[in-house]
Protein backbone atom coordinates (compact mmCIF):
# COMPACT_ATOMS: atom_id res chain seq x y z
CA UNK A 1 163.23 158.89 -53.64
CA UNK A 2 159.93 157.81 -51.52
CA UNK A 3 161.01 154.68 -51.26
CA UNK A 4 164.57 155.42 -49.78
CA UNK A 5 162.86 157.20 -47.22
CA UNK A 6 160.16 154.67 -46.41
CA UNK A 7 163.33 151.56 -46.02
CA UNK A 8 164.90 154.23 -43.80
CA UNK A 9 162.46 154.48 -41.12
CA UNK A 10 161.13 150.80 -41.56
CA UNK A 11 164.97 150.08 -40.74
CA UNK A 12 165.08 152.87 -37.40
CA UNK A 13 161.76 150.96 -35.84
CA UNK A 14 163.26 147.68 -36.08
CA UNK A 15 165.94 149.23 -34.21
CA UNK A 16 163.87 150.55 -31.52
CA UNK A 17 161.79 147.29 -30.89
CA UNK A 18 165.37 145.28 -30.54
CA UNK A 19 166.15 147.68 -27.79
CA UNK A 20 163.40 147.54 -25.79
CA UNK A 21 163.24 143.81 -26.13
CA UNK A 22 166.95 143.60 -24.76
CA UNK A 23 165.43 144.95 -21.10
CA UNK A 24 165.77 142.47 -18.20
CA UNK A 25 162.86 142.32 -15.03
CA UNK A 26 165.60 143.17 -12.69
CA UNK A 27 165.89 146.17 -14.19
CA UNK A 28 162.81 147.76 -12.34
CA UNK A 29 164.51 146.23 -8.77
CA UNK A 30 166.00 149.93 -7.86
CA UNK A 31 162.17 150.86 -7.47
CA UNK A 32 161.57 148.04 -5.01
CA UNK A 33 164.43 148.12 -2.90
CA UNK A 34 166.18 145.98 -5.22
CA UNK A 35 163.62 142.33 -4.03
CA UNK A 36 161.16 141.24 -5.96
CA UNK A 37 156.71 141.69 -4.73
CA UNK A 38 155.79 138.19 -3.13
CA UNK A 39 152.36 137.60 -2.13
CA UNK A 40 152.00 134.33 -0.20
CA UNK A 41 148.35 132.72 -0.63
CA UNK A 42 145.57 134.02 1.76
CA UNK A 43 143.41 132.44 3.63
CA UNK A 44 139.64 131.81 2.75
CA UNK A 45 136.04 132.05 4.76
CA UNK A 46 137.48 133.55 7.80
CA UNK A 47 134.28 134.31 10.03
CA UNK A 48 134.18 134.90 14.02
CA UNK A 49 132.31 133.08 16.66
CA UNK A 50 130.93 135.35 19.91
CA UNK A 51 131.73 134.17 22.90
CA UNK A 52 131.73 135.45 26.76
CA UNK A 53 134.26 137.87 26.87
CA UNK A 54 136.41 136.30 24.14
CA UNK A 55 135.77 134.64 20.36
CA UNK A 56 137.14 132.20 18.40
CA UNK A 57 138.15 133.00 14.91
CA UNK A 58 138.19 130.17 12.15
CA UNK A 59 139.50 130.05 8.69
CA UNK A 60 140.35 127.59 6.04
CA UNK A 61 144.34 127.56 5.34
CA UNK A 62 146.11 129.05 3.04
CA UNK A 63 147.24 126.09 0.35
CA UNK A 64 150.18 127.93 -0.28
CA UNK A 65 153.05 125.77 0.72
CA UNK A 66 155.18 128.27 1.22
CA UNK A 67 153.19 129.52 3.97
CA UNK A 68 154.74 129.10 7.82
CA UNK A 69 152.39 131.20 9.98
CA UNK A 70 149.58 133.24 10.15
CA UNK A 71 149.09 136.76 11.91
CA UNK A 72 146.08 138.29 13.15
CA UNK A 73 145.45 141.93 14.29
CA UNK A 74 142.99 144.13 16.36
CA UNK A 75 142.33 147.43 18.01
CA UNK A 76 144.11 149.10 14.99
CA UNK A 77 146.67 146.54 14.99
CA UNK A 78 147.64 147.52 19.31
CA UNK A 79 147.01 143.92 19.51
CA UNK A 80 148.36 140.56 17.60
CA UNK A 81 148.34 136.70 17.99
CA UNK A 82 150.76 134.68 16.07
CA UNK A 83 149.57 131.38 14.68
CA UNK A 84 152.04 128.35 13.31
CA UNK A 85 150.78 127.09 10.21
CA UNK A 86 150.37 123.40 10.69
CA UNK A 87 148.39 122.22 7.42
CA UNK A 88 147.74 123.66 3.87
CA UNK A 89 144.56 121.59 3.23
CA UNK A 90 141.89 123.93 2.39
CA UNK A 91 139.40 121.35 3.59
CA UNK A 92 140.43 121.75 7.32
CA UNK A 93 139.73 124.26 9.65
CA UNK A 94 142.09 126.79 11.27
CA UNK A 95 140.77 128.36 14.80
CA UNK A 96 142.25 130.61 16.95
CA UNK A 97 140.73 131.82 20.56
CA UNK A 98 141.40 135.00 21.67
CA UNK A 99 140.55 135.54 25.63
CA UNK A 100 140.46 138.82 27.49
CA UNK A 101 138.19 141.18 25.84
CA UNK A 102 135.91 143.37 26.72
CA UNK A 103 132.24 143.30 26.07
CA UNK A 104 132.61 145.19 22.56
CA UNK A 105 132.59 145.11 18.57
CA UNK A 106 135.79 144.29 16.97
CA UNK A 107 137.57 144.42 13.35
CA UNK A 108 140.21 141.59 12.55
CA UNK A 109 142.68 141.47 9.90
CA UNK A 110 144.10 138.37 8.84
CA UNK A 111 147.78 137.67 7.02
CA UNK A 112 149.36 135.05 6.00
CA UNK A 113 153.11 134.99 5.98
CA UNK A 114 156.04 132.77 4.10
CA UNK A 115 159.21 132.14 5.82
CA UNK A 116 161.10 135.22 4.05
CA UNK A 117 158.67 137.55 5.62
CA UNK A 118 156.42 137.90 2.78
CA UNK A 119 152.83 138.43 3.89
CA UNK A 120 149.56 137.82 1.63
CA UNK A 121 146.68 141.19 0.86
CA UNK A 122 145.22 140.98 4.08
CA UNK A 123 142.00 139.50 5.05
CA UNK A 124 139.52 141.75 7.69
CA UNK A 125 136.72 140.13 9.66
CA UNK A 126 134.69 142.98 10.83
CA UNK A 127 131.73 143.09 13.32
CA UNK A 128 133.07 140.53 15.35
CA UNK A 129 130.84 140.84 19.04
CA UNK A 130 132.37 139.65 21.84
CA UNK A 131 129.47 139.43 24.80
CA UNK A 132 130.10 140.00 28.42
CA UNK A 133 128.15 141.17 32.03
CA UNK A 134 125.79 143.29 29.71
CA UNK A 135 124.36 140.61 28.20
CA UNK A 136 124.02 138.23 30.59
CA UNK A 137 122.23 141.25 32.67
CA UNK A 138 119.37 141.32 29.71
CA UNK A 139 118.74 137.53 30.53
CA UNK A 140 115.53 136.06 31.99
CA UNK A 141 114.59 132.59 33.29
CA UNK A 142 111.99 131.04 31.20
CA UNK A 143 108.53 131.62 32.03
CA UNK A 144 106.15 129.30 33.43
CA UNK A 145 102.49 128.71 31.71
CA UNK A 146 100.23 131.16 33.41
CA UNK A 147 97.24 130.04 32.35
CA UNK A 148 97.81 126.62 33.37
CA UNK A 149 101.04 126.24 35.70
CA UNK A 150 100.92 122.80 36.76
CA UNK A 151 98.24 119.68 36.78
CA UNK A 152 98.02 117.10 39.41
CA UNK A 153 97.32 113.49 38.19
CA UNK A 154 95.42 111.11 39.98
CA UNK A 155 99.00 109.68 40.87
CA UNK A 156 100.05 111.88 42.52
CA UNK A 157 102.45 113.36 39.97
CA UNK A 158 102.62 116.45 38.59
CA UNK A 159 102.80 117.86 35.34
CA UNK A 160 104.64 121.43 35.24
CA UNK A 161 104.30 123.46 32.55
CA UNK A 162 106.22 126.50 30.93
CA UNK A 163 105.88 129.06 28.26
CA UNK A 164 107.57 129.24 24.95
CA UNK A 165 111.05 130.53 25.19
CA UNK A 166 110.95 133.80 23.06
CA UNK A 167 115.13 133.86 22.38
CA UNK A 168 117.93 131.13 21.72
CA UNK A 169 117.00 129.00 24.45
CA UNK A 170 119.54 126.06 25.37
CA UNK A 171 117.90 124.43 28.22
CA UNK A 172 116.45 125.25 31.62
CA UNK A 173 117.57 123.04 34.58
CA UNK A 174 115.29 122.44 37.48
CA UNK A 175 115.91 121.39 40.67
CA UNK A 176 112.65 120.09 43.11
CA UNK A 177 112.75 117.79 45.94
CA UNK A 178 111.51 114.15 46.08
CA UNK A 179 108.73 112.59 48.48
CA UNK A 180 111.68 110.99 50.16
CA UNK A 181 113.68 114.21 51.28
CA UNK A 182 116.33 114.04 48.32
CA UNK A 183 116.68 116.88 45.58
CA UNK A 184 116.67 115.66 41.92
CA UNK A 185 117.14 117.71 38.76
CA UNK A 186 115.67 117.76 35.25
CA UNK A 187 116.90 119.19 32.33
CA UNK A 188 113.67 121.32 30.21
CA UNK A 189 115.05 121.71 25.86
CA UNK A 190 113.74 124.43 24.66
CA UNK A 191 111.10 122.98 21.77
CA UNK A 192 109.15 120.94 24.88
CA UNK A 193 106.98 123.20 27.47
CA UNK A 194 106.22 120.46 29.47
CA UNK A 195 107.62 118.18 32.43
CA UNK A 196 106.46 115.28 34.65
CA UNK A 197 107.45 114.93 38.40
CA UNK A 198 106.55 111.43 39.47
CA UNK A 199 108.14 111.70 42.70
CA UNK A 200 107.25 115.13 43.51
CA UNK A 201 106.62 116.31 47.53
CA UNK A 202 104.13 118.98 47.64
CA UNK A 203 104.33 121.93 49.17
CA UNK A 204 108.74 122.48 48.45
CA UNK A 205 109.90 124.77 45.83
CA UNK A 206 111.13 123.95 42.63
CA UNK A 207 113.56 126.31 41.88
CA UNK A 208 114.92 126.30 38.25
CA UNK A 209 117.75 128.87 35.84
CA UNK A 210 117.63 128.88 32.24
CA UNK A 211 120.96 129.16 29.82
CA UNK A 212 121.34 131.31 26.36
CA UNK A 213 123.74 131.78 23.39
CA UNK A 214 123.31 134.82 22.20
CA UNK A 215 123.23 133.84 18.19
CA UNK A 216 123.48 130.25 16.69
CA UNK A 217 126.89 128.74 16.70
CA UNK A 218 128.25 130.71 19.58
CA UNK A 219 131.47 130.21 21.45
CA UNK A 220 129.66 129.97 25.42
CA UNK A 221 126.57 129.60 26.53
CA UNK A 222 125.19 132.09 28.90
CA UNK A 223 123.40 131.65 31.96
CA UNK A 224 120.31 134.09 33.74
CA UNK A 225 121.99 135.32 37.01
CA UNK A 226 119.87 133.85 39.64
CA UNK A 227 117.71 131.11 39.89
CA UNK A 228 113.34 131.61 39.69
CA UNK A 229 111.28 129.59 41.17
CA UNK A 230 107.96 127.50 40.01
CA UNK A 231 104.48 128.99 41.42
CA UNK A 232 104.17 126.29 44.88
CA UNK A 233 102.50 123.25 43.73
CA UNK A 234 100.02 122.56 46.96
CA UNK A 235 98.08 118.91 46.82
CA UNK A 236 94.45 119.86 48.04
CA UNK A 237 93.52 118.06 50.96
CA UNK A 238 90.08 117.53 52.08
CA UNK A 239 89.48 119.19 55.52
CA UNK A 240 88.34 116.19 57.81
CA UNK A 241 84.74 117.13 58.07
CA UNK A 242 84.41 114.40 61.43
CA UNK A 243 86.28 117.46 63.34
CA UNK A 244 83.26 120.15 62.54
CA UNK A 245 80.96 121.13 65.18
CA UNK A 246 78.18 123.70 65.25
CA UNK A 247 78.53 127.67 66.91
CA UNK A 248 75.92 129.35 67.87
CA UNK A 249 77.70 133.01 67.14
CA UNK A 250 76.13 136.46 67.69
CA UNK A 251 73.66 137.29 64.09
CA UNK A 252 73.23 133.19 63.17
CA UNK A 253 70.38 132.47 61.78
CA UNK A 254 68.29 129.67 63.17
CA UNK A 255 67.25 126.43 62.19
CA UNK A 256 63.57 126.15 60.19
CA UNK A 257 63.46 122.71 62.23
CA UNK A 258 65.80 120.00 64.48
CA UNK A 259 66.56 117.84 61.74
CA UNK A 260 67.47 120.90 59.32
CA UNK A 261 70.68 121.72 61.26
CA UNK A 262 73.59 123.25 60.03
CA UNK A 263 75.28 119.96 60.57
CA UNK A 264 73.81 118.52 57.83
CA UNK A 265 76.40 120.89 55.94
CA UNK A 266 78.73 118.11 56.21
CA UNK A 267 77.51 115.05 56.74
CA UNK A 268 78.09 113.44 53.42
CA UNK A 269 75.82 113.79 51.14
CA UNK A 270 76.63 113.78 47.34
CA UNK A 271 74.89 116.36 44.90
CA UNK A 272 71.54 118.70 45.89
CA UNK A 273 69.51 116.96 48.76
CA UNK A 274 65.89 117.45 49.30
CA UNK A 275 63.83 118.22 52.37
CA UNK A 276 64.77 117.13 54.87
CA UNK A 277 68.33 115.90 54.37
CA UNK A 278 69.52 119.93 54.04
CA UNK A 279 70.54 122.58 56.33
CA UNK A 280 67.40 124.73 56.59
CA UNK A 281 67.22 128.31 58.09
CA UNK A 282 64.22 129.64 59.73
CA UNK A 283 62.47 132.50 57.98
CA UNK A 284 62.34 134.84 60.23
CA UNK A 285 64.67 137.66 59.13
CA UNK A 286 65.80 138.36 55.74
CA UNK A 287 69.69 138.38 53.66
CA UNK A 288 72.16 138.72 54.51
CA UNK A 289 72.44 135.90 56.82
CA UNK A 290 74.75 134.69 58.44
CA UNK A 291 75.73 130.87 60.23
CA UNK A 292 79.01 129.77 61.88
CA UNK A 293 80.93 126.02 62.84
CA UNK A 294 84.03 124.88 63.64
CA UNK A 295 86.31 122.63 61.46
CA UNK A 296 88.16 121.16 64.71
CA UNK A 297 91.57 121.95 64.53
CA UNK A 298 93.14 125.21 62.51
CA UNK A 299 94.54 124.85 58.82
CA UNK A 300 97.69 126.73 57.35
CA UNK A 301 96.61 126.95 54.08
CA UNK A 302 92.68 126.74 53.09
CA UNK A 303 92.86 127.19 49.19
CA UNK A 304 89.30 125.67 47.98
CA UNK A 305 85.48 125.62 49.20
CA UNK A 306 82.48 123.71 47.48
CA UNK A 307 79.15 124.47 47.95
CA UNK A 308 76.40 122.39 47.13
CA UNK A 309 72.57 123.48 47.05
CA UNK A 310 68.92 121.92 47.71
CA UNK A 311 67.41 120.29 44.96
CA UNK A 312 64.57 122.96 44.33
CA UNK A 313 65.29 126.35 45.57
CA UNK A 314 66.18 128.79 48.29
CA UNK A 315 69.76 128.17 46.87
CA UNK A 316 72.48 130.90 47.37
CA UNK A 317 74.59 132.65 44.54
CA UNK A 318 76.12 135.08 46.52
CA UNK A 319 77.80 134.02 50.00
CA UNK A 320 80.87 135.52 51.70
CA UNK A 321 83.49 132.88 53.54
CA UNK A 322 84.83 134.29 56.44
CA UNK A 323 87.71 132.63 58.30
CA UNK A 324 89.52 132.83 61.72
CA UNK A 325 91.61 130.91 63.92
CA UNK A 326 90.40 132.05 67.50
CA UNK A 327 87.19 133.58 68.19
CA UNK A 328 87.97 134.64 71.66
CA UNK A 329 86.37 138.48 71.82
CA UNK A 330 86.02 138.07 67.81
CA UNK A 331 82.70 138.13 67.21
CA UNK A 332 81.19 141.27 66.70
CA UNK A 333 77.80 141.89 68.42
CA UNK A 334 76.31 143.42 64.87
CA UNK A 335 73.25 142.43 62.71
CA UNK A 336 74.75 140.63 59.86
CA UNK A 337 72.31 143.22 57.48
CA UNK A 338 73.76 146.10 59.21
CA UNK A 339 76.40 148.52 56.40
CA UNK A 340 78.88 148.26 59.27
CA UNK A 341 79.00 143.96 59.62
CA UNK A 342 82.18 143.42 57.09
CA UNK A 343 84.41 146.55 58.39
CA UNK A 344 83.32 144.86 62.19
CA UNK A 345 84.43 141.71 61.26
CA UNK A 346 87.73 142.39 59.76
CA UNK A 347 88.18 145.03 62.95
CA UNK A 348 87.80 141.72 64.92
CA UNK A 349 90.37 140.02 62.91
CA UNK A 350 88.15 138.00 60.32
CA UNK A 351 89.26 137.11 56.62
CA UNK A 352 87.54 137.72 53.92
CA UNK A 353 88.45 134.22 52.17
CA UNK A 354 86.20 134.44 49.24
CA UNK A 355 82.64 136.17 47.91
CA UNK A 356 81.30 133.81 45.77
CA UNK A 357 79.05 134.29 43.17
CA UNK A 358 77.13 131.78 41.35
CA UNK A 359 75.57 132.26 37.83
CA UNK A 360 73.43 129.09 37.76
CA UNK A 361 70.74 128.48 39.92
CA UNK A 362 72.61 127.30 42.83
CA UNK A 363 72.01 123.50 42.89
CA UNK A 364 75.02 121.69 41.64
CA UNK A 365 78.28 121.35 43.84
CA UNK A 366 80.05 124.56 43.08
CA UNK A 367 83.65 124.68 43.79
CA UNK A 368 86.29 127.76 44.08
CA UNK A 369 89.73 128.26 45.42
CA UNK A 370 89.90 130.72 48.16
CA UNK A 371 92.38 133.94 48.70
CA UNK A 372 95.97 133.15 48.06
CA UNK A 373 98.30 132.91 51.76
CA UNK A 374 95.83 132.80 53.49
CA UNK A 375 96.51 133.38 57.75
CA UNK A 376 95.61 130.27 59.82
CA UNK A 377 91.78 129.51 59.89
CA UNK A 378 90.10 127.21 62.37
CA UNK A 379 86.55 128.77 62.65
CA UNK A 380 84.20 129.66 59.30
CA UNK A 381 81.27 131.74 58.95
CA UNK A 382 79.16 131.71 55.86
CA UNK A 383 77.08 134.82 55.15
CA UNK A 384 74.49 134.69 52.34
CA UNK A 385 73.79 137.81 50.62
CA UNK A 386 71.42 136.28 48.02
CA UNK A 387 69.53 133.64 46.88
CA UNK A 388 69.18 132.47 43.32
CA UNK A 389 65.18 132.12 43.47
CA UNK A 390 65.23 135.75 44.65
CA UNK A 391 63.99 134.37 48.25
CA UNK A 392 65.05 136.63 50.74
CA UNK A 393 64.26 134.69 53.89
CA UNK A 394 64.90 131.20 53.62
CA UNK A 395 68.51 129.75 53.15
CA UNK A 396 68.78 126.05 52.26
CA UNK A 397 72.04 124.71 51.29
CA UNK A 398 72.59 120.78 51.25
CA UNK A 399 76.65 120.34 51.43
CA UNK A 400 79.59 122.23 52.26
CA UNK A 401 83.56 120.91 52.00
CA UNK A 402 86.86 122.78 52.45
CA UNK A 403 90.43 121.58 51.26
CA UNK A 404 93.72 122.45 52.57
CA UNK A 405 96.99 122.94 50.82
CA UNK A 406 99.24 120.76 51.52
């Protein structure tokens, strides 16, 4: 009796298996609008590049054959751009530019779609920058070296020199203007700091404007929004020392004897002189003390003084260059050890073009640039304020020289 029951079901599952097996796929169409789910193949290592206000998005191609064109979205799918599908090689390169965007962050998304309609899972790009005026406001010019700007050879060229560029850098074009009048431009990479102007004509500005991308592989490059220009590169130019003449100004001290004039301040002589090839002073008042002379014609630009001492002693370290260009009714009829002698010179129109101060013991040709811009100087008086010896009468000095910037 068990086993007549145990056949009978055996028999009633065989039965049910059969059944189901008998069901055909289109049976499930009435849940899917009667058409079967087609995916068509994506597309791989989609990525976006920045660029100024637009980007470029690249891809490798679906190599489903069966794929016709490609579709991408944006802005919550506001905005499309249709692309023909041209290749199924997943070793080339799809790109698509899309212009006319604001400066902003995007999201893409990606389909690709077979001729029936069909369209693959979707592929999103997100974080995609596009740059713009907000950028390129953030930009500077690269800087120059400011410890060291520019060298002059002994050719007459001139080395220019600039910082380290402290972003993505693309180049820095210069522009400067040759001995003969022309303008000629150089190009300055990023990874040198240094250029060479053979040709260069001192005194004219070289102007220059550096370029950006704002990350590596970028669409554009970006440029800083006005042009900067180099710190002037001046040749120094001896002042012509057969032009000087003595003064004889209110407060200058005298001469210790004929042959120790102040003339001897330029008549030559290389390194510390000894008695009696140095300007002398008498000793008959103490520092400060003042003398004055006359370089013969005016100079625009006086940007460097050397002073040269005796050989022994009575040498300034401290000294005060004063400059004018006309000392009609300039002089002011002061002791130069009076409080009131620096406020009466500048009231007279006097520049203070340098106080020098010495930390040897005065001998050796010491030279200094003077005050940057300075106004036009023709006449020059020197007033010593102390001596390195500690002598407070006696002033000895064997050599002075100016230069001009030219």
């Amino acid at each position: 009796m068990k086993r007549y029951h145990t056949n009978k079901i055996y028999v009633l599952a065989c039965l049910l298996i059969l059944l189901a097996c008998s069901k055909k796929p289109t049976d499930y169409r009435d849940f899917l609008g009667g058409e079967e789910l087609v995916y068509p193949g994506a597309i791989a290592n989609a990525k976006a590049l920045p660029g100024n206000n637009r980007l470029q998005l690249i891809w490798q191609p679906s190599p489903d054959p069966s794929v016709v064109k490609y579709m991408v979205y944006w802005n919550n799918k506001a905005d499309s751009l249709e692309i023909t599908s041209t290749t199924h090689n997943t070793s080339d390169t799809v790109r698509c530019i899309i212009s006319g965007l604001s400066e902003y962050v995007y999201s893409f998304v990606i389909y690709s779609y077979d001729a029936k309609g069909n369209r693959s899972v979707a592929t999103e790009i997100s974080n995609a920058r596009v740059y713009g005026t907000v950028y390129t406001a953030t930009l500077n010019n690269r800087l120059n070296n400011p410890e060291n700007p520019y060298t002059i050879q002994e050719d007459s060229s001139v080395i220019i020199r600039f910082a380290t560029p402290d972003t993505i850098n693309i180049n820095t074009a210069l522009q400067y203007t040759k001995k003969t009048g022309e303008l000629a431009q150089l190009s300055l990479s990023p990874d040198v700091d240094s250029l060479t102007l053979t040709d260069y004509k001192f005194g004219t500005p070289v102007v220059y404007k550096s370029s950006y991308i704002p990350v590596t592989g970028a669409l554009d490059t970006f440029y800083t929004l006005q042009n900067d220009t180099f710190p002037t590169i001046f040749r120094q130019v001896v002042c012509d020392k057969s032009l000087f003449s003595e003064l004889s100004l209110y407060g200058d001290m005298g001469i210790f004897q004929s042959d120790t004039r102040v003339s001897k301040l330029w008549d030559g002589s290389v390194g510390p002189q000894g008695y009696p090839n140095i300007f002398h002073s008498d000793g008959n008042s103490s520092v400060p003390r003042v003398l004055s002379f006359d370089m013969g014609k005016v100079y625009s630009n006086l940007g460097a003084i050397e002073e040269t001492g005796r050989d022994c002693c009575n040498n300034p370290d401290q000294f005060e260059v004063w400059g004018i260009a006309d000392i009609t009714n300039a002089v002011p009829e002061l002791d130069s050890r009076d409080g009131g002698w620096k406020a009466a010179m500048q009231a007279k129109g006097w520049t203070l073009l340098k106080e020098v101060i010495r930390t040897d013991n005065g001998n050796a040709p010491y030279k200094t640039t003077l005050i940057s811009n300075p106004p036009p100087v023709r006449y020059i008086r020197i007033r010593v304020l102390h001596n390195a010896n500690g002598e407070n009468n006696y002033v000895n000095m064997s050599e002075l020289t100016f230069w001009n910037k030219e």
